[in-house]
Protein backbone atom coordinates (compact mmCIF):
# COMPACT_ATOMS: atom_id res chain seq x y z
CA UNK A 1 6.56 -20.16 6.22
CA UNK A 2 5.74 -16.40 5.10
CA UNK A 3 9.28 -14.64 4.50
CA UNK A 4 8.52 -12.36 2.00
CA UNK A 5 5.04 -9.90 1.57
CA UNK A 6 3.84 -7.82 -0.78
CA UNK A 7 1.75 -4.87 -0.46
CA UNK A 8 -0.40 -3.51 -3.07
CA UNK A 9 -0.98 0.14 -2.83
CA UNK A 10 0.67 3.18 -0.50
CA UNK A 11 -1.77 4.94 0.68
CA UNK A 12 -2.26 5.38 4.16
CA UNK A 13 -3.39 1.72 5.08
CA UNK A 14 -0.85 0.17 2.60
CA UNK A 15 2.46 2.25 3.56
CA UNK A 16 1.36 1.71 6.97
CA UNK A 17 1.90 -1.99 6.51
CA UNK A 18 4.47 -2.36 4.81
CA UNK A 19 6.74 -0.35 7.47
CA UNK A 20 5.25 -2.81 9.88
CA UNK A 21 5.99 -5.69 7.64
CA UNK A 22 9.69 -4.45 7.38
CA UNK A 23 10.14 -3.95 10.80
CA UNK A 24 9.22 -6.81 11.51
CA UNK A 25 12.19 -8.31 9.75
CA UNK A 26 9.84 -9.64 6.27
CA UNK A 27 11.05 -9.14 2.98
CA UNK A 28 8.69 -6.46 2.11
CA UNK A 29 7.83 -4.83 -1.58
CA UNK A 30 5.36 -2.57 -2.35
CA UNK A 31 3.60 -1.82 -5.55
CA UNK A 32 2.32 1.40 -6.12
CA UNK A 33 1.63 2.49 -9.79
CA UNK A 34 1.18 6.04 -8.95
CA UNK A 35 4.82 8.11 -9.30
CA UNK A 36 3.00 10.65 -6.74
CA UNK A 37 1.86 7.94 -4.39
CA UNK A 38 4.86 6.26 -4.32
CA UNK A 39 7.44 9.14 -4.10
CA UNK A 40 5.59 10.18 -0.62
CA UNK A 41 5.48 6.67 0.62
CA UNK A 42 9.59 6.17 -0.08
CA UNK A 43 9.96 9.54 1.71
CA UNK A 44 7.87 7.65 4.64
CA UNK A 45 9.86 4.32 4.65
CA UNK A 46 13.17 6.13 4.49
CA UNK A 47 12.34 8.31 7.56
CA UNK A 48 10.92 5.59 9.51
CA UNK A 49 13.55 2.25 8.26
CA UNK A 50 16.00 4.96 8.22
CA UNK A 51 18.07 3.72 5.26
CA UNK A 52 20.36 5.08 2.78
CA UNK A 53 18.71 7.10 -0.39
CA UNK A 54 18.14 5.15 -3.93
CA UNK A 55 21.55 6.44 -5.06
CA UNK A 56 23.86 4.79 -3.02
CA UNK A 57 24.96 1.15 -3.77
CA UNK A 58 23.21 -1.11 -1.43
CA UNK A 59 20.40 0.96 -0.83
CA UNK A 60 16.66 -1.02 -0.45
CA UNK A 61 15.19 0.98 -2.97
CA UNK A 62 16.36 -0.45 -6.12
CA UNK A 63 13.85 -1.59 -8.36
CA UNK A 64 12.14 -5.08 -7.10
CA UNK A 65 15.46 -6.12 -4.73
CA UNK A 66 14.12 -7.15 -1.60
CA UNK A 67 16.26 -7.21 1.47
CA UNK A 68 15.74 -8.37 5.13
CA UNK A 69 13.74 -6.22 6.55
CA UNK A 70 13.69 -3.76 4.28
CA UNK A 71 11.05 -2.30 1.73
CA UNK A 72 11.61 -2.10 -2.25
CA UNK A 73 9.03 -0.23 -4.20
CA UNK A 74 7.83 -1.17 -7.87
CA UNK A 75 5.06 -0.62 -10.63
CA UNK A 76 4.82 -3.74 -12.26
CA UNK A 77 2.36 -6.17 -10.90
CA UNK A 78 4.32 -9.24 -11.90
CA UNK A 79 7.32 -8.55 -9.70
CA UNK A 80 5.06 -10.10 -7.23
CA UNK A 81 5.39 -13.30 -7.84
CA UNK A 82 7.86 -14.59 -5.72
CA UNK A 83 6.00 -13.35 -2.47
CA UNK A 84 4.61 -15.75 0.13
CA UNK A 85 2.07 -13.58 1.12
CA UNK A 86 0.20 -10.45 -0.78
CA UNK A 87 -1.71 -7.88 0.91
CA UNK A 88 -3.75 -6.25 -1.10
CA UNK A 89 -4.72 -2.16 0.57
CA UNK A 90 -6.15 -0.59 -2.25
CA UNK A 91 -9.74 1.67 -1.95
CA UNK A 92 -12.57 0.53 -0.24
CA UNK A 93 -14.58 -0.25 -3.82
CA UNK A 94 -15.82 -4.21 -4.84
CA UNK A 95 -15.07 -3.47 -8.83
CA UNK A 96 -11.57 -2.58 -8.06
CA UNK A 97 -10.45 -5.85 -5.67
CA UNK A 98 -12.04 -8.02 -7.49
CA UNK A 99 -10.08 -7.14 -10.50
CA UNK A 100 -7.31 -6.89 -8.68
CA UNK A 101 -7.55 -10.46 -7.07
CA UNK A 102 -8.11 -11.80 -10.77
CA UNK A 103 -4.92 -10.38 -11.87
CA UNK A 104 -2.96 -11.69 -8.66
CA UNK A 105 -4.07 -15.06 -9.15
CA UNK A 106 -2.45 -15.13 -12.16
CA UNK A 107 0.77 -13.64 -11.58
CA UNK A 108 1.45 -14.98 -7.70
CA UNK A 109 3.20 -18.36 -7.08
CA UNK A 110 0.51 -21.36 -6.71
CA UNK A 111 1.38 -21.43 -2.90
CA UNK A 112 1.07 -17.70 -2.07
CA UNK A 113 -1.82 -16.29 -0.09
CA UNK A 114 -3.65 -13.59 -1.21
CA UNK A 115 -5.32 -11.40 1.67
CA UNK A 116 -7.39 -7.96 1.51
CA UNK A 117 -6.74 -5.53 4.16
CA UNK A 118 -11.18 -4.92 3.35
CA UNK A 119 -12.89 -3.19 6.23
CA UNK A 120 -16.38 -4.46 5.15
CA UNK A 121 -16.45 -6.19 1.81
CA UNK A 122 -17.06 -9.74 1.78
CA UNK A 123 -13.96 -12.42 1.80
CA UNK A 124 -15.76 -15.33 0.17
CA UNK A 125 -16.66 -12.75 -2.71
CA UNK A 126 -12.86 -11.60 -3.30
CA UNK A 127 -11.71 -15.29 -3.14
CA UNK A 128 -14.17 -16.24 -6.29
CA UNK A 129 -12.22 -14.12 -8.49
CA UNK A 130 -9.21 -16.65 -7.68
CA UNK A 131 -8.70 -20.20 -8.55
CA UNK A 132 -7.45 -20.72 -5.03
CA UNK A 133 -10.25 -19.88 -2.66
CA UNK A 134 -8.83 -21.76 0.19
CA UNK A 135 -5.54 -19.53 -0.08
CA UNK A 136 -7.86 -15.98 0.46
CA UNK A 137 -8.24 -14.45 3.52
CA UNK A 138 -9.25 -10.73 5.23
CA UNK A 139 -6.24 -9.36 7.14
CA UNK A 140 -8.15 -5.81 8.43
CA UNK A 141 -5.35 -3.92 10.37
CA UNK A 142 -6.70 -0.85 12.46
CA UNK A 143 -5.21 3.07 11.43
CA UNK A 144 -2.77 4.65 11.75
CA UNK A 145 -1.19 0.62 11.24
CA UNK A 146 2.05 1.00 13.05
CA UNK A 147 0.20 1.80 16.23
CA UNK A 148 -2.82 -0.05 16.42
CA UNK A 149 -2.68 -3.47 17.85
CA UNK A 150 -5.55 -5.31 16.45
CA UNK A 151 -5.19 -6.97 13.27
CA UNK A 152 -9.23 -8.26 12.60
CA UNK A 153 -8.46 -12.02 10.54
CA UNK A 154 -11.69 -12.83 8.30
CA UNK A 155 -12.15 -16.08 6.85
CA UNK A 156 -13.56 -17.08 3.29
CA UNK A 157 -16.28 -19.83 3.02
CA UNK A 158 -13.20 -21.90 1.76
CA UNK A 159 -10.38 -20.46 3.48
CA UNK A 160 -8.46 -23.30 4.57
CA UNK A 161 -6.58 -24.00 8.21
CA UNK A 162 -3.50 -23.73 7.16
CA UNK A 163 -3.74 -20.47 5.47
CA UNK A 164 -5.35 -19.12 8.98
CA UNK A 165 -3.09 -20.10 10.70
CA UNK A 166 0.20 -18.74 8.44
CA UNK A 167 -1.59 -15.05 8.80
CA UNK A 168 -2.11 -15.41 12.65
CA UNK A 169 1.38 -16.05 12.84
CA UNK A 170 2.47 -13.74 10.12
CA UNK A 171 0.20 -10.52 12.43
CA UNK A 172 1.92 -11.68 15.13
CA UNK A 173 5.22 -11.62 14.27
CA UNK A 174 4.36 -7.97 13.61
CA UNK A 175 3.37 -7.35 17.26
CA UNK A 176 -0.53 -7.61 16.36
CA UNK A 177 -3.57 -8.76 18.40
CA UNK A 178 -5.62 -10.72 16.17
CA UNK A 179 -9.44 -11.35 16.48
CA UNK A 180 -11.25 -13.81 13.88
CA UNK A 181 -14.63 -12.72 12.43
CA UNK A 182 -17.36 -14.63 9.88
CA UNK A 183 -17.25 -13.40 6.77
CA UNK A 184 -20.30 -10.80 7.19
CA UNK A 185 -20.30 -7.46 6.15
CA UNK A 186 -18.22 -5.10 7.96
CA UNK A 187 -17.15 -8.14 10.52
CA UNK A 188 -16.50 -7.32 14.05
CA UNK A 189 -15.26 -3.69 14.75
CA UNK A 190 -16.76 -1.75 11.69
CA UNK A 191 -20.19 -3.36 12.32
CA UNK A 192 -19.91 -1.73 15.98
CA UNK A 193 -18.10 1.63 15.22
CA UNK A 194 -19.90 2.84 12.14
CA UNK A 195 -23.69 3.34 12.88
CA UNK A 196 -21.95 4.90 16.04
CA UNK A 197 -20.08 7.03 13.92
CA UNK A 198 -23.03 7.62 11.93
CA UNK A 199 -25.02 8.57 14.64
CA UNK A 200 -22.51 11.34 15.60
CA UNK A 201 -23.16 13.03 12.31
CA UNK A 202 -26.55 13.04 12.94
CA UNK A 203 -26.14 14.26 16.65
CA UNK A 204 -23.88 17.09 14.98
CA UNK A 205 -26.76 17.78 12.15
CA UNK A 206 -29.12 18.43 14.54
CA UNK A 207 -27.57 20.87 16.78
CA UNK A 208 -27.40 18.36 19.69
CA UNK A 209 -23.89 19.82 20.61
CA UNK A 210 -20.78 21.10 18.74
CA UNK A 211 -18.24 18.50 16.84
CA UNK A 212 -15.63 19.40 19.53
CA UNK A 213 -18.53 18.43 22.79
CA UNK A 214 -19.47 15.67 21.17
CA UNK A 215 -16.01 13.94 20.64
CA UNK A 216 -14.87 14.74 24.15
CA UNK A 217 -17.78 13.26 25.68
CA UNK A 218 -17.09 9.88 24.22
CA UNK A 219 -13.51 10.02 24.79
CA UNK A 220 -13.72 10.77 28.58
CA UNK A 221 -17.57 9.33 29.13
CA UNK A 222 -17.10 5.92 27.32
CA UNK A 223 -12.97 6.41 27.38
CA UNK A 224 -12.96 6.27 24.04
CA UNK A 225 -9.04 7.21 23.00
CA UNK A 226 -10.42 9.99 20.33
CA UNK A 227 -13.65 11.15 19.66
CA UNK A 228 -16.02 9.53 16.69
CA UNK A 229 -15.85 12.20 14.27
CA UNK A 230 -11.73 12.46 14.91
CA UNK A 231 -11.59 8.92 14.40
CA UNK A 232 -14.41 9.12 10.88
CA UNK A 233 -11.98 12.14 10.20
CA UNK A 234 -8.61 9.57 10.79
CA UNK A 235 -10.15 6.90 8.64
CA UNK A 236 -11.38 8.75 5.72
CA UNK A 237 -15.10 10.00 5.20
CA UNK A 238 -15.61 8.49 1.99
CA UNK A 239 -14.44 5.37 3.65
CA UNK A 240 -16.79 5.33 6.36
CA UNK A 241 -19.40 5.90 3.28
CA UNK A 242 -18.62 3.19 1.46
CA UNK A 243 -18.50 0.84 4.49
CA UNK A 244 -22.07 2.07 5.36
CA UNK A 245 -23.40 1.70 2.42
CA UNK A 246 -21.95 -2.20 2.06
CA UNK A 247 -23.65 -2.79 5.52
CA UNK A 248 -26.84 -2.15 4.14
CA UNK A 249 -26.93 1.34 6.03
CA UNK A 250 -27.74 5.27 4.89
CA UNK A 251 -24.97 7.12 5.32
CA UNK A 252 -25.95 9.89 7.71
CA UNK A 253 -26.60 13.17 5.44
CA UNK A 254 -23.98 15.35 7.03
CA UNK A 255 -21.68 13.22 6.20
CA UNK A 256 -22.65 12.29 2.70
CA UNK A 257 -22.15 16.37 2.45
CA UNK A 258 -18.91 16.17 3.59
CA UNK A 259 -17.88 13.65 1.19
CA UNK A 260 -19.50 15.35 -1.62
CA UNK A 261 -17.70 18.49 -1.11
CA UNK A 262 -14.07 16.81 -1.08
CA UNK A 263 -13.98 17.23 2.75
CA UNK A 264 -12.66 14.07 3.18
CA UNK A 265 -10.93 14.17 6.40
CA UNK A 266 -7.39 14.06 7.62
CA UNK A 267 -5.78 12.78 3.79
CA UNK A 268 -7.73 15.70 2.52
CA UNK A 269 -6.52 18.23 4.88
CA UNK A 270 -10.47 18.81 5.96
CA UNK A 271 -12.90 16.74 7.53
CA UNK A 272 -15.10 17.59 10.53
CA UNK A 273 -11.97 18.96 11.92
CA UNK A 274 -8.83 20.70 9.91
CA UNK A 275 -5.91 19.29 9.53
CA UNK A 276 -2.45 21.37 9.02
């Protein structure tokens, strides 16, 4: 039984589950090397877990003491190896899991499960890097994390049944839908919702109509809850790049520009749309 997860990295993605993780009554610690990273996600967690500041005895955030429930933050990798379950939400590049995967195979317990929160890169691939295959599985939740519903499962050539089915419980306990893809490249919803995406750059390119027409008419024509570009905008454009590119696809070249430029979307403050 999965009691207490791990997160690797704060971003967005990774600070998004962990607050789910902790709601959902886990034992949840996140690692976050960065001092910047990880000072704006323990403003997040103490807003949303409301608890009291770092100071104060009994407080979460103390080091690598993990409490029902509650979230404790640390930089040293091998602090996670009592966790049942590591979730690793890190950027969307091969080099960097992989190495990352080597390093928690080596530090997590020999029964732990090691899961990527990967939006396109290939399970199977991740889980060689391991010497437990059959414990490696995708866990792709949707952003912003503590509102989405889906959590898309992926399964490893060797993933075994038993890991399955401790993730499908473990999403579930924290209020998820879960869907199971094959272990193809960009798996169910990013193989759908990207060449869409990237056809809405190239709509907005060519002067077919302006970023703001072209978002409404998929959210009330196809009742869409926001428009593509909003939603390339919400997920990162450098993201939606880099899935593209690992699904064999070129990146539309508005968007490439937008990348180029630092116009990243919402993190960045400027994307198709700005962002206050």
């Amino acid at each position: 039984m999965i009691k207490r997860i791990a997160v690797v990295g704060t971003g967005q993605m990774g600070a998004g589950i962990a607050l789910v993780a902790a709601q959902s009554g886990f034992d949840t610690l996140a690692y976050e090397p960065s001092e910047k990273t990880r000072a704006r996600a323990q403003a997040y967690f103490e807003k949303k877990l409301s608890v009291t500041p770092a100071s104060e005895p009994g407080s979460s955030f103390t080091g690598s003491r993990i409490k029902p429930g509650m979230t404790a933050f640390c930089s040293d990798l091998s602090e996670l190896e009592d966790c049942d379950l590591i979730i690793e939400a890190i950027p969307e590049q091969e080099s960097l899991k992989a190495e990352l995967f080597e390093k928690l195979d080596q530090i997590a317990k020999p029964e732990a499960i090691l899961a990527s929160n990967t939006s396109s890169i290939s399970i199977s691939k991740l889980a060689s890097f391991t010497k437990r295959p059959e414990q490696v599985m995708g866990m792709h939740f949707m952003n912003p994390v503590p509102i989405m519903k889906l959590v898309e499962l992926i399964r490893g050539q060797q993933t075994s049944d038993k890991t399955y089915e401790a993730v499908k419980a473990t999403a579930e306990k924290m209020g998820k839908v879960t869907t199971t893809s094959k272990d193809h490249p960009g798996f169910i919803a990013n193989r759908i919702l990207m060449p869409m995406i990237n056809e809405a750059f190239d709509a907005l390119q060519e002067g077919l109509a302006s970023a703001e027409d072209i978002d409404t008419t998929l959210r009330l024509g196809a009742n869409h809850p926001m428009g593509p570009l909003t939603l390339a905008d919400f997920i990162g454009l450098d993201t939606c790049v880099s899935i593209l590119k690992i699904m064999g696809r070129k990146p539309s070249a508005l968007l490439q520009q937008y990348v180029d430029a630092g116009k990243l979307g919402k993190k960045s403050g400027q994307g198709v749309f700005k962002y206050v």
